[in-house]
Protein backbone atom coordinates (compact mmCIF):
# COMPACT_ATOMS: atom_id res chain seq x y z
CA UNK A 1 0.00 0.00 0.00
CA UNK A 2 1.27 3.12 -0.93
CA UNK A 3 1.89 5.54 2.05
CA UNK A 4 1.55 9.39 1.63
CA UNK A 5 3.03 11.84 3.64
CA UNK A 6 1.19 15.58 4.06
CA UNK A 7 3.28 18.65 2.47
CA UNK A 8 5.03 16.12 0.08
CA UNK A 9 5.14 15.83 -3.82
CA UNK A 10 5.70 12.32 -4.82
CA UNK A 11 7.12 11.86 -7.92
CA UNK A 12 7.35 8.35 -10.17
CA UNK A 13 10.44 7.84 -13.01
CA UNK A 14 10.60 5.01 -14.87
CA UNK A 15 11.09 3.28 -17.90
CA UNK A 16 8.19 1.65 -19.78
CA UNK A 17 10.04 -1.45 -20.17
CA UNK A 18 8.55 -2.19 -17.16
CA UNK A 19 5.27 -2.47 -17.80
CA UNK A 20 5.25 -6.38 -18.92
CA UNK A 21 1.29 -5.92 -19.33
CA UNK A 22 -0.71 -6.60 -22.71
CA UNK A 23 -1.64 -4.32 -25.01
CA UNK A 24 -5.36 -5.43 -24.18
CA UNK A 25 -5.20 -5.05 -20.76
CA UNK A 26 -3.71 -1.59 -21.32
CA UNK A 27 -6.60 -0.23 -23.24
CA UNK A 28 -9.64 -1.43 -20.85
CA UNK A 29 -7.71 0.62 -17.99
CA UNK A 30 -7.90 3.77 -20.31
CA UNK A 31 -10.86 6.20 -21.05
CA UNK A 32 -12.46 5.90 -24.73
CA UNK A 33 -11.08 9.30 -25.33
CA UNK A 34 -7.33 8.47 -24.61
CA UNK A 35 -7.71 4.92 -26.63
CA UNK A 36 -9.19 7.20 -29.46
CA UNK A 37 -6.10 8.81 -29.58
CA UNK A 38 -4.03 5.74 -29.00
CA UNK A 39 -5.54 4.51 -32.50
CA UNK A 40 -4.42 7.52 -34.35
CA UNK A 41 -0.68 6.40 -33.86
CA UNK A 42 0.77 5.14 -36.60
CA UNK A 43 3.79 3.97 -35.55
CA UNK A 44 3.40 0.69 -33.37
CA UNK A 45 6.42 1.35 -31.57
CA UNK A 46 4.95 5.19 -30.04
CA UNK A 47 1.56 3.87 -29.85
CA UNK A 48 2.77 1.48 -27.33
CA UNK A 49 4.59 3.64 -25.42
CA UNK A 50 1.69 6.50 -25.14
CA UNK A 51 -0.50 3.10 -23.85
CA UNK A 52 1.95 2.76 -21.48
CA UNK A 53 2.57 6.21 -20.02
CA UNK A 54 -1.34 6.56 -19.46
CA UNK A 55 -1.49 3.30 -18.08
CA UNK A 56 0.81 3.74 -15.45
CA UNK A 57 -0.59 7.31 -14.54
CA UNK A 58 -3.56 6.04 -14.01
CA UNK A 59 -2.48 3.37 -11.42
CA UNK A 60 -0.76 5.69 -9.58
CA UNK A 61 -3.19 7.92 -9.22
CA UNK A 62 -5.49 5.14 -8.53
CA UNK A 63 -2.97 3.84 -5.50
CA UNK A 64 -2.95 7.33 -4.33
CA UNK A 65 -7.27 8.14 -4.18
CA UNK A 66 -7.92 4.48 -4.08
CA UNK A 67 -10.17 4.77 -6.64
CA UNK A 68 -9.52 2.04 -9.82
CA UNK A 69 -7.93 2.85 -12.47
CA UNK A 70 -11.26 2.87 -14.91
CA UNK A 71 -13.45 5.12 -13.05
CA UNK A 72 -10.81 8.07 -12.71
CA UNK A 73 -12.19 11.07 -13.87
CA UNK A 74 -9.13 12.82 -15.91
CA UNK A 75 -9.91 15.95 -17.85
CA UNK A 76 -7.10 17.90 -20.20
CA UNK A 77 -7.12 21.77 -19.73
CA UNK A 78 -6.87 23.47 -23.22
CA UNK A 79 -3.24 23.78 -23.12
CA UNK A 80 -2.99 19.85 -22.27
CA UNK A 81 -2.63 20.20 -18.10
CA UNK A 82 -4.34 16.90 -16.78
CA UNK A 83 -7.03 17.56 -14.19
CA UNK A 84 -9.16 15.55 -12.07
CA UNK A 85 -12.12 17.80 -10.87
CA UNK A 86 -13.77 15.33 -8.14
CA UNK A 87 -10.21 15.11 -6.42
CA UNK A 88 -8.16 17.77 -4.24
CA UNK A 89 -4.84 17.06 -6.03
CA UNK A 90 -2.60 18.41 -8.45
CA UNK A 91 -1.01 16.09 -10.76
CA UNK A 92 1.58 16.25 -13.78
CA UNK A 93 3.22 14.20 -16.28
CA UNK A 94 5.96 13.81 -18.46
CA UNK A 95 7.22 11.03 -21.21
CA UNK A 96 10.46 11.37 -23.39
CA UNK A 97 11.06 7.61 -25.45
CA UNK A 98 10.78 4.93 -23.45
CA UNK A 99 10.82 6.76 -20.27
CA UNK A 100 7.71 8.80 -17.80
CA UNK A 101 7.61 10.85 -15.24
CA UNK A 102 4.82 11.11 -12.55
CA UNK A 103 3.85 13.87 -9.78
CA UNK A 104 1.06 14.29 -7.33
CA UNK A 105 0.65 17.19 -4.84
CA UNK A 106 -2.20 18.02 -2.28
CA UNK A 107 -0.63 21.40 -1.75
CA UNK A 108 -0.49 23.51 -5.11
CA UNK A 109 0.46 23.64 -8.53
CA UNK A 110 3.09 20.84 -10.16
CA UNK A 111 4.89 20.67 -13.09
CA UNK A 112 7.18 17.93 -14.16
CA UNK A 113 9.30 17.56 -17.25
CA UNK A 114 12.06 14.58 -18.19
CA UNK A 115 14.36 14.48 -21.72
CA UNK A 116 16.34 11.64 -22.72
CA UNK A 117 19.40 12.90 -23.51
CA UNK A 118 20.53 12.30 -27.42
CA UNK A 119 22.49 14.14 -29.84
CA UNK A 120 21.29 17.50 -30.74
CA UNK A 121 23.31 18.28 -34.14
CA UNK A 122 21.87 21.79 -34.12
CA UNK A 123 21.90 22.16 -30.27
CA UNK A 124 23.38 26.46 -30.69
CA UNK A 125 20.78 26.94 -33.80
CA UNK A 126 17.91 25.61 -31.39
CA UNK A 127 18.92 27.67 -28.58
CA UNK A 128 17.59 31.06 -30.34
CA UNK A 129 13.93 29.51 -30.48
CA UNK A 130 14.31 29.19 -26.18
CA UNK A 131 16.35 30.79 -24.50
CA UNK A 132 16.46 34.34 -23.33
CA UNK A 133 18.90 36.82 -23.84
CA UNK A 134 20.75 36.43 -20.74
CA UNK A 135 20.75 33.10 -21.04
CA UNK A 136 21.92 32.70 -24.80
CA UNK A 137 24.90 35.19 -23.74
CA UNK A 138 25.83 32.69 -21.00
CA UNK A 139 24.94 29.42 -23.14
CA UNK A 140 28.05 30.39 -25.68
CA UNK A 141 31.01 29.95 -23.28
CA UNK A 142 29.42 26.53 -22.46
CA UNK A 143 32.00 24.22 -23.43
CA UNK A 144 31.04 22.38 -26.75
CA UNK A 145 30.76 18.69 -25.10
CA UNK A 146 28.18 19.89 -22.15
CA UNK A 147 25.77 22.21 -24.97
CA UNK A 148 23.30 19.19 -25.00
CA UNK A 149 23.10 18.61 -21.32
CA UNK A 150 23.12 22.35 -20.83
CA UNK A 151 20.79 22.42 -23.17
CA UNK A 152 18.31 20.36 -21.51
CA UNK A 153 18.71 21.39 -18.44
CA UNK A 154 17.05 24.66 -19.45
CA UNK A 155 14.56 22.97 -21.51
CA UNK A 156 12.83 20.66 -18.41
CA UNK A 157 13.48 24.18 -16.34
CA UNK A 158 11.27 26.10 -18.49
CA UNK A 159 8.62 23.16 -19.40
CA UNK A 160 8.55 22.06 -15.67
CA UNK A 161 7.51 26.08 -14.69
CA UNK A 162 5.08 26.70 -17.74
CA UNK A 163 3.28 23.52 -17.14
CA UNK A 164 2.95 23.97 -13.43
CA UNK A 165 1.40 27.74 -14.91
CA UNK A 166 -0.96 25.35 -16.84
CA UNK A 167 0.30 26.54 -20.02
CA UNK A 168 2.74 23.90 -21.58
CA UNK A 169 4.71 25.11 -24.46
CA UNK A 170 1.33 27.24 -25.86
CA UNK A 171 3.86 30.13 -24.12
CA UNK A 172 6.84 31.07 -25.24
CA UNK A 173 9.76 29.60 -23.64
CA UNK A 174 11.68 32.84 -24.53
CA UNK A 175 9.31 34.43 -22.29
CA UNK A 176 10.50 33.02 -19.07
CA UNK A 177 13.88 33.13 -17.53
CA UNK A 178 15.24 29.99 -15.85
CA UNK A 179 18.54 29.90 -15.83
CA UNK A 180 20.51 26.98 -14.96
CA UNK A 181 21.26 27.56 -11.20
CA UNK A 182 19.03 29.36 -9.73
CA UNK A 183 16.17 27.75 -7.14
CA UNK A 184 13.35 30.24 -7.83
CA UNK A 185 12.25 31.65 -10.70
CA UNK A 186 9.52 34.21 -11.62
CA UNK A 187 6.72 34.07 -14.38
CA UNK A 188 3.84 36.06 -14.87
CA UNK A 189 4.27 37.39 -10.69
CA UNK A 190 4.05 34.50 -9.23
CA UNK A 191 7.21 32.63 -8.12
CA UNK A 192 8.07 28.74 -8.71
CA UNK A 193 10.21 26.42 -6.94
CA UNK A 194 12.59 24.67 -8.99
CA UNK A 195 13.93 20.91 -8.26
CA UNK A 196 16.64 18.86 -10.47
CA UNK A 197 15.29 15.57 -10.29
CA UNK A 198 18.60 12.64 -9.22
CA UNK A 199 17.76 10.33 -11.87
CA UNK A 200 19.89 8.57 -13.84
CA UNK A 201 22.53 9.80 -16.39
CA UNK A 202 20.59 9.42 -19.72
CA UNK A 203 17.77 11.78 -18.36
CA UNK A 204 17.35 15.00 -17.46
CA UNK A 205 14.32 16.22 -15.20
CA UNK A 206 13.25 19.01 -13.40
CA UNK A 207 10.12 19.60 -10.96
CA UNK A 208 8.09 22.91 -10.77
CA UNK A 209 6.09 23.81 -7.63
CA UNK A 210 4.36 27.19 -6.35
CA UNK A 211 5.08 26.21 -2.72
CA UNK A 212 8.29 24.43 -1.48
CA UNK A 213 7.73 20.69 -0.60
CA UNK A 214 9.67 17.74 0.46
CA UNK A 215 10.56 15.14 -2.81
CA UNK A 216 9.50 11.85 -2.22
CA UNK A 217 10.39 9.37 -5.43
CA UNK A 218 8.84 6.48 -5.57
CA UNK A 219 9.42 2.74 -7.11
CA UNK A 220 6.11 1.36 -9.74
CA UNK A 221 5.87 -1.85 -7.87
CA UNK A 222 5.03 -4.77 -10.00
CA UNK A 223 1.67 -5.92 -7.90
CA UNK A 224 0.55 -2.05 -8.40
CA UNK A 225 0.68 -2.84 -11.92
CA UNK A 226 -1.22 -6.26 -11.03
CA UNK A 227 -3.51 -5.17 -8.95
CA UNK A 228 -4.56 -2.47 -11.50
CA UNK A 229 -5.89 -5.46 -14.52
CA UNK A 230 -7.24 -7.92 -12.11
């Protein structure tokens, strides 16, 4: 049983890989809407792993409201921020590949966002499109072997505070400053709480909040995943 702990955000990483559940199984957990969309994936490979990322939120949010996993109420905001209007929490997620991550809070506003690293053969040219100023003029005495990493560091900054704002990318990441180092940032007067996530080296992840809370990250225990189809 999953315990929670009051003025915590618990957060879930993990790979899909680990989801050794059927395809069919997968869908009845879903809502008609997101198997809708599941079916207008072409490619079997990403229609698989979008079954898979809404799977698993869906069991953990099920573990944490002890509700099952079909009769979760999940609406999508406008700009794509997942909602679930019978329940007092905030929720978030995040896929990149083969890889999710998962947040709940019962004290404000979340956002999450994780990248897989890989190359980035135009990493300076797609640095104009996000960055600020400021933080172009610092981003060109980055050594030439960290630009990626650097790179997406700023990226899960900026998508982890605009989707905690409940606007996603429909903003302009150009109209936020993150930095790289800095704890709190500030966008549209409010402030945000900014965590790096310690996950492992092919990922990068940060965590947005409006208040700060303790980081608890969790394991997705196999008999969660059971307990969810049975």
């Amino acid at each position: 049983m999953l315990i929670r702990q009051t003025g915590a955000i618990d957060v879930w990483v993990f790979r899909h890989s680990q989801l050794t559940i059927s395809t069919l199984h997968m869908r009845e957990v879903l809502s008609p809407a997101e198997r809708e969309r599941a079916e207008k994936i072409r490619r079997i490979d990403m229609r698989r792993s979008y079954l898979q990322a809404k799977f698993a939120f869906r069991i953990i949010l099920s573990a944490h409201l002890r509700v099952p996993p079909r009769d979760l109420q999940i609406t999508v905001s406008r700009f794509g921020k997942p909602r679930l209007p019978a329940h007092d929490i905030e929720v978030t997620q995040s896929h990149s590949h083969d890889w999710s991550a998962v947040a709940v809070s019962a004290l404000g506003l979340v956002g999450i966002d994780i990248e897989r690293w890989c190359p980035l053969a135009k990493c300076r040219q797609l640095a104009c499109h996000i960055m600020t100023d400021q933080e172009a003029r610092v981003f060109e005495h980055i050594p030439r072997e960290l630009t990626v990493r650097k790179f997406l560091e700023l990226w899960t900054r900026k998508e982890a505070v605009l989707k905690c704002a409940g606007l996603g990318l429909h903003q302009d990441p150009r109209g936020l400053h993150a930095g790289w180092d800095e704890p709190t940032v500030h966008f549209g007067n409010v402030q945000y709480y900014l965590n790096a996530l310690p996950v492992c080296g092919q990922l990068v992840a940060h965590l947005a909040s409006q208040v700060p809370q303790t980081i608890i990250l969790r394991s997705l225990p196999s008999k969660l995943v059971l307990a969810a189809v049975q």
